[in-house]
C-alpha atoms as a PDB file:
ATOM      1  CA  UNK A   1      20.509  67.773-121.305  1.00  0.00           C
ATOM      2  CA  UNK A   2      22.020  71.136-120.571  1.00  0.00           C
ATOM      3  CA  UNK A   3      24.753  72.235-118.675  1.00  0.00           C
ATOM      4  CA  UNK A   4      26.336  76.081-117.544  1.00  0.00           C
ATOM      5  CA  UNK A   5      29.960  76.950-117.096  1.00  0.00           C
ATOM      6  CA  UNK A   6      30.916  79.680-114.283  1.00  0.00           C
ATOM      7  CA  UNK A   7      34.021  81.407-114.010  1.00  0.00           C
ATOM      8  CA  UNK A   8      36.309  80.248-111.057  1.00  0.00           C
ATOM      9  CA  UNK A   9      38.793  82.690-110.267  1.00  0.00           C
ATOM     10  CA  UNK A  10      41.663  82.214-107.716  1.00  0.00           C
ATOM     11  CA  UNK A  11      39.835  84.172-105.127  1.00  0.00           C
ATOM     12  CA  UNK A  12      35.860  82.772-105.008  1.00  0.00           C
ATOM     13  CA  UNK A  13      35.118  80.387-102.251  1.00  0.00           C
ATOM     14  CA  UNK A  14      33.725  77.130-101.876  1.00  0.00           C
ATOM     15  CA  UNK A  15      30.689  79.411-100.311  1.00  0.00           C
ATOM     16  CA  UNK A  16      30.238  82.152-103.055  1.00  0.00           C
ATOM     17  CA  UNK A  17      30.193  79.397-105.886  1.00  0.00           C
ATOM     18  CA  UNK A  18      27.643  77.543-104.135  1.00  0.00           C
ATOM     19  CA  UNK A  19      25.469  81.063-103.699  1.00  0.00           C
ATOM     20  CA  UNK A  20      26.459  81.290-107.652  1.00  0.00           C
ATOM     21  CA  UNK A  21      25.136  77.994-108.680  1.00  0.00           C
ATOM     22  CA  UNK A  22      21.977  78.440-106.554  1.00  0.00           C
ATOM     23  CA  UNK A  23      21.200  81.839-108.148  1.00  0.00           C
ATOM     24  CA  UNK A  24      21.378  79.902-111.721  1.00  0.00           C
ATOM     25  CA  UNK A  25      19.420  76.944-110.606  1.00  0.00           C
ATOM     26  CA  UNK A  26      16.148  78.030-110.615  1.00  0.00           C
ATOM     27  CA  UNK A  27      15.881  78.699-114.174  1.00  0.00           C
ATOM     28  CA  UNK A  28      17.875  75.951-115.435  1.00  0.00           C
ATOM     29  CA  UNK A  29      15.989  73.315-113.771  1.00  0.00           C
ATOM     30  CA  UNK A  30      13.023  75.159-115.700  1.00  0.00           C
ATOM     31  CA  UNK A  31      15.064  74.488-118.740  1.00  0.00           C
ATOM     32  CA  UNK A  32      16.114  71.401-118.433  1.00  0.00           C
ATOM     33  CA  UNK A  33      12.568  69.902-117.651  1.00  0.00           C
ATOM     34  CA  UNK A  34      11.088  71.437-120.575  1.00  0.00           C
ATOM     35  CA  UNK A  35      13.942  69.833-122.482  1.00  0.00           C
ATOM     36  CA  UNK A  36      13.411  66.787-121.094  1.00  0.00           C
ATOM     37  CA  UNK A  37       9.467  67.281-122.173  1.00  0.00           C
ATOM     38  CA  UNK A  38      10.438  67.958-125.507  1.00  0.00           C
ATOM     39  CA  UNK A  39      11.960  64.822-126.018  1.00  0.00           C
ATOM     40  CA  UNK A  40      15.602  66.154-126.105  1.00  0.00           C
ATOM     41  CA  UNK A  41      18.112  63.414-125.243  1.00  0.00           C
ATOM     42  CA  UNK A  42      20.604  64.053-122.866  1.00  0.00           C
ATOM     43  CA  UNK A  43      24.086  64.491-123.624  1.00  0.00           C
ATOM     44  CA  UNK A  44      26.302  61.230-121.500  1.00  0.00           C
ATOM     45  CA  UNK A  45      28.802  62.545-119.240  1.00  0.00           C
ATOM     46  CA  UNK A  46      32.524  62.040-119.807  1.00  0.00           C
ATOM     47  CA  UNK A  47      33.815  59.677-117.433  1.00  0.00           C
ATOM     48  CA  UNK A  48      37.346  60.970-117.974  1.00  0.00           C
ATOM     49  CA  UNK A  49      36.451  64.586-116.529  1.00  0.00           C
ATOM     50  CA  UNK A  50      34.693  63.024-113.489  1.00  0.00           C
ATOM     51  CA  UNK A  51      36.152  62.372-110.275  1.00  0.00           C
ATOM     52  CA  UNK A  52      34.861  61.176-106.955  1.00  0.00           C
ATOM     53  CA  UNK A  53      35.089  63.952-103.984  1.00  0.00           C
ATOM     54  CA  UNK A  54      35.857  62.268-100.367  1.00  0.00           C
ATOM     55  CA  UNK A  55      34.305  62.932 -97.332  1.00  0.00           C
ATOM     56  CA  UNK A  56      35.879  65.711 -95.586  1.00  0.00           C
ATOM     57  CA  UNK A  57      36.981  64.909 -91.396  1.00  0.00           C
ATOM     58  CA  UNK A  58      38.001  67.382 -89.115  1.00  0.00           C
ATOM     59  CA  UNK A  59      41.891  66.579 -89.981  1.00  0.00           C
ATOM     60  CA  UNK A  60      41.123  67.929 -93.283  1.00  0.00           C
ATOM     61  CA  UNK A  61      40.352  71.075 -91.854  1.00  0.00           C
ATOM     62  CA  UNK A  62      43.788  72.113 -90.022  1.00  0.00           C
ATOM     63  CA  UNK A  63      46.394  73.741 -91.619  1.00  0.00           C
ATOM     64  CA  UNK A  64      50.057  72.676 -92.475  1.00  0.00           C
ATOM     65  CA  UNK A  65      52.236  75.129 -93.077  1.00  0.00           C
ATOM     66  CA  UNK A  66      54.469  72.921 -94.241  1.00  0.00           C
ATOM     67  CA  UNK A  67      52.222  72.992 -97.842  1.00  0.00           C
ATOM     68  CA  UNK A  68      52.761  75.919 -99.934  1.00  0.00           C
ATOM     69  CA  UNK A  69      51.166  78.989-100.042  1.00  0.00           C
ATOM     70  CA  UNK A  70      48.628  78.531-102.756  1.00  0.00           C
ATOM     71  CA  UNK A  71      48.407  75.215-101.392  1.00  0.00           C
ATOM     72  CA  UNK A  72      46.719  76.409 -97.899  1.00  0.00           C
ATOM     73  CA  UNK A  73      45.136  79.065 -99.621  1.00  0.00           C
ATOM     74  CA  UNK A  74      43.221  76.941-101.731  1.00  0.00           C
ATOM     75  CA  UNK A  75      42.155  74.783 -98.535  1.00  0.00           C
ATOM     76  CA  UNK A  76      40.738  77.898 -96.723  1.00  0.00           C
ATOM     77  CA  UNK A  77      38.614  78.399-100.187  1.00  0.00           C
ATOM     78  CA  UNK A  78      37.292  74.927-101.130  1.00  0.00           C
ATOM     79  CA  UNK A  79      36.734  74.881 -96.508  1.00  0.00           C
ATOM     80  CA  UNK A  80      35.053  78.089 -96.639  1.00  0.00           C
ATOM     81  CA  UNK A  81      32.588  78.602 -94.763  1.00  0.00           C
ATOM     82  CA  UNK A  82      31.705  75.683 -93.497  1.00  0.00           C
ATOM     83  CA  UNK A  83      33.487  73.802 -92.160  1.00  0.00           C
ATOM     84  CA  UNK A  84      36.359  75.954 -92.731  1.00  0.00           C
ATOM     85  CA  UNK A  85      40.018  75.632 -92.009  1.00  0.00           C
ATOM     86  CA  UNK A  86      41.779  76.676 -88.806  1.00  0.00           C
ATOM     87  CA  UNK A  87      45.434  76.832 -87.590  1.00  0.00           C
ATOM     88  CA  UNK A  88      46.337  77.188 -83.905  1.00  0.00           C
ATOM     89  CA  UNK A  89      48.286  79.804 -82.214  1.00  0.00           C
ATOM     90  CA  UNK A  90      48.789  80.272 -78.591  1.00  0.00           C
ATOM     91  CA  UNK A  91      47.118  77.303 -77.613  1.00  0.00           C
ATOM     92  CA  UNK A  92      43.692  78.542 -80.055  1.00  0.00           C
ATOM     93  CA  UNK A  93      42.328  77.195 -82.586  1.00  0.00           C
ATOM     94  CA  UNK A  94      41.352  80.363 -85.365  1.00  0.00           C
ATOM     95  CA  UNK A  95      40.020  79.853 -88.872  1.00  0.00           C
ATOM     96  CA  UNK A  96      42.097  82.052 -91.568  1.00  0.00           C
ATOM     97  CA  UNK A  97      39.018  83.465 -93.493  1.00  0.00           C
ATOM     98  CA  UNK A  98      39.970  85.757 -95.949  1.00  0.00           C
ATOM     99  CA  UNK A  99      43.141  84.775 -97.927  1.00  0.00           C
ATOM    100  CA  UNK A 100      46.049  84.805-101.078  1.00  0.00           C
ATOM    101  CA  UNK A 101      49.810  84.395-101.417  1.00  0.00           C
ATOM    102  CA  UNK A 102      52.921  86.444-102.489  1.00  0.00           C
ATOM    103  CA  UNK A 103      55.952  84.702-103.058  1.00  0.00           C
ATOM    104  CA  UNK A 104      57.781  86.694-101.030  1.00  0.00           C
ATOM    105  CA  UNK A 105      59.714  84.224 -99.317  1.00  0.00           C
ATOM    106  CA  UNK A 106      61.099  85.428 -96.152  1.00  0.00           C
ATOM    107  CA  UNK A 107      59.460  83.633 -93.248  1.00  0.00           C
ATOM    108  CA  UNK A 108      60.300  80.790 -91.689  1.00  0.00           C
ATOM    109  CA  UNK A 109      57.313  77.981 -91.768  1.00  0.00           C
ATOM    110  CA  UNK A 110      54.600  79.277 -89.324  1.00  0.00           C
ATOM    111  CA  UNK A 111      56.648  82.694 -88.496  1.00  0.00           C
ATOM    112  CA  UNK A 112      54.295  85.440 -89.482  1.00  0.00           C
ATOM    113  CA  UNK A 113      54.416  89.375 -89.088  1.00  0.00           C
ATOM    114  CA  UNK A 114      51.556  92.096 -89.870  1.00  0.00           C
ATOM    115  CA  UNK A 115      51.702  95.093 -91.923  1.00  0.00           C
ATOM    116  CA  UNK A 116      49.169  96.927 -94.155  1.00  0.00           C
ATOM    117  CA  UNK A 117      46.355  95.283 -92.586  1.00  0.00           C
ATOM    118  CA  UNK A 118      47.557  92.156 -93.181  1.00  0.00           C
ATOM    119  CA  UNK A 119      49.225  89.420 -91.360  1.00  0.00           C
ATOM    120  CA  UNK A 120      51.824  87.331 -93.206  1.00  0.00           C
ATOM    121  CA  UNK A 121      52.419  84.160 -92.476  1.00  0.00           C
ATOM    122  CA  UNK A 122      55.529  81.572 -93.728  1.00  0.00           C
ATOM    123  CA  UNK A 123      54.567  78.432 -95.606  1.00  0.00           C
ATOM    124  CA  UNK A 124      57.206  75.996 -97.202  1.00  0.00           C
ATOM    125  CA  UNK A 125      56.875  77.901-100.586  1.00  0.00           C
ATOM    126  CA  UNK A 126      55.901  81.285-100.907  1.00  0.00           C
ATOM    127  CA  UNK A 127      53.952  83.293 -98.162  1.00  0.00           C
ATOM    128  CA  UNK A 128      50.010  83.246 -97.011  1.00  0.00           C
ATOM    129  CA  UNK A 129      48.261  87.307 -96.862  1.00  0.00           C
ATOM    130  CA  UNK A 130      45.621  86.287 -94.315  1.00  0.00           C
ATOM    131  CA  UNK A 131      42.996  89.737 -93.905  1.00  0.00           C
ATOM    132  CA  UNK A 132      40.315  87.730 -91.983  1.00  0.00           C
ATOM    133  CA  UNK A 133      40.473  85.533 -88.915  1.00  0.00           C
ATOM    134  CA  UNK A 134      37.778  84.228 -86.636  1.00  0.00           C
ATOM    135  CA  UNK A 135      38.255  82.702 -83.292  1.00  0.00           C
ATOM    136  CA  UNK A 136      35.893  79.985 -82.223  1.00  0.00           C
ATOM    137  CA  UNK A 137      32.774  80.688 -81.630  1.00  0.00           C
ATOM    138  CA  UNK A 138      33.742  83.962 -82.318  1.00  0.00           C
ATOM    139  CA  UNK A 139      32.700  86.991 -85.227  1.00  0.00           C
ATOM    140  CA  UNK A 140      35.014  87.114 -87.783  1.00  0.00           C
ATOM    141  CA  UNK A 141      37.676  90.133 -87.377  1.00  0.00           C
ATOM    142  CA  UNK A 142      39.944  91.752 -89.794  1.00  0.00           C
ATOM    143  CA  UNK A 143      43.890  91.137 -89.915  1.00  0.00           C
ATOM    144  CA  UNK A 144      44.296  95.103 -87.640  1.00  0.00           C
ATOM    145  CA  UNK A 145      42.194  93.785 -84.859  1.00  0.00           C
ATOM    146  CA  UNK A 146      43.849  89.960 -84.703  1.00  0.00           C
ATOM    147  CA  UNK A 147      47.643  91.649 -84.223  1.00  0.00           C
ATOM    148  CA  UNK A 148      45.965  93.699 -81.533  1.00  0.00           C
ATOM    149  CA  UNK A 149      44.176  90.836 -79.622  1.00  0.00           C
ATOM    150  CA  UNK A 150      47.057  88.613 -80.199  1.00  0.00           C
ATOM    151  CA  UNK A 151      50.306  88.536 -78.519  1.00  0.00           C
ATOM    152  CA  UNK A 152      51.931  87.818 -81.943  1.00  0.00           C
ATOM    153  CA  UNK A 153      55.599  87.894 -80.659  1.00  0.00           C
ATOM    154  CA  UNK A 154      57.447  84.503 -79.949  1.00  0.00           C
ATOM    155  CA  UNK A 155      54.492  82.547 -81.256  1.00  0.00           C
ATOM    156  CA  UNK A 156      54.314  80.971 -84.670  1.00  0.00           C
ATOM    157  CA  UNK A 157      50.896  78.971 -86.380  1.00  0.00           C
ATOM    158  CA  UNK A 158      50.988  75.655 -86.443  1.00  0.00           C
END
């Protein structure tokens, strides 16, 4: 009956879309019932742009750095932020909130360095910019005040 497109950038999550859609709901549901009272047939849906979204298990969650860079990055958006996807390092398991990719290319797979207020971190293609990291159970803290917490020499993601 009627339908509303949204722009999806490369950065919005999975949680800002969602807090998108709901802002526009209210009024289109208004719309589309009076629509529907005014006799107005509905439009069918193409079966050809639909496609069926799986469940999503805990193993869905971790990260491989062995998947490229926009790869991951587009993991931690569709993930975020619930349930949200984590990588381990030092034996902990941290979720890699805030996120893009360079293709700067020279890290070794799970290898990672900071700088800028950023921490880098190797994938198989290209290279994840990670600004925002939470711990479990944890708030979420900025790239600055993970290098500081985190003995970040001789350890690698994984």
């Amino acid at each position: 009956i009627l339908r509303k497109a949204i722009d999806i950038d490369d950065i919005i999550t999975y949680g800002e879309c969602y807090d998108r859609l709901s802002l526009l709901s209210g009024k289109f549901l208004i719309n589309t019932i009076d629509n529907i009272q005014k006799g107005i047939i509905a439009t069918k849906q193409s079966n050809i742009k639909c496609s069926y979204a799986k469940n999503i298990h805990k193993n869905d969650c971790l990260i491989n750095f062995n998947n490229s860079a926009i790869s991951i990055h587009n993991q931690i958006r569709g993930l975020n932020p619930k349930p949200g996807a984590y990588a381990i390092i030092n034996n902990k398991r941290v979720k890699l909130i805030n996120t893009y990719y360079t293709n700067d290319t020279n890290l070794k797979v799970g290898e990672h360095m900071y700088d800028n207020e950023k921490i880098y971190i190797g994938c198989n293609q290209m290279v994840l910019i990670v600004k925002e990291f939470q711990f479990e159970n944890k708030k979420v803290i900025s790239a600055k005040d993970f290098s500081n917490i985190t003995n970040l020499k001789n350890t690698y993601f994984e």
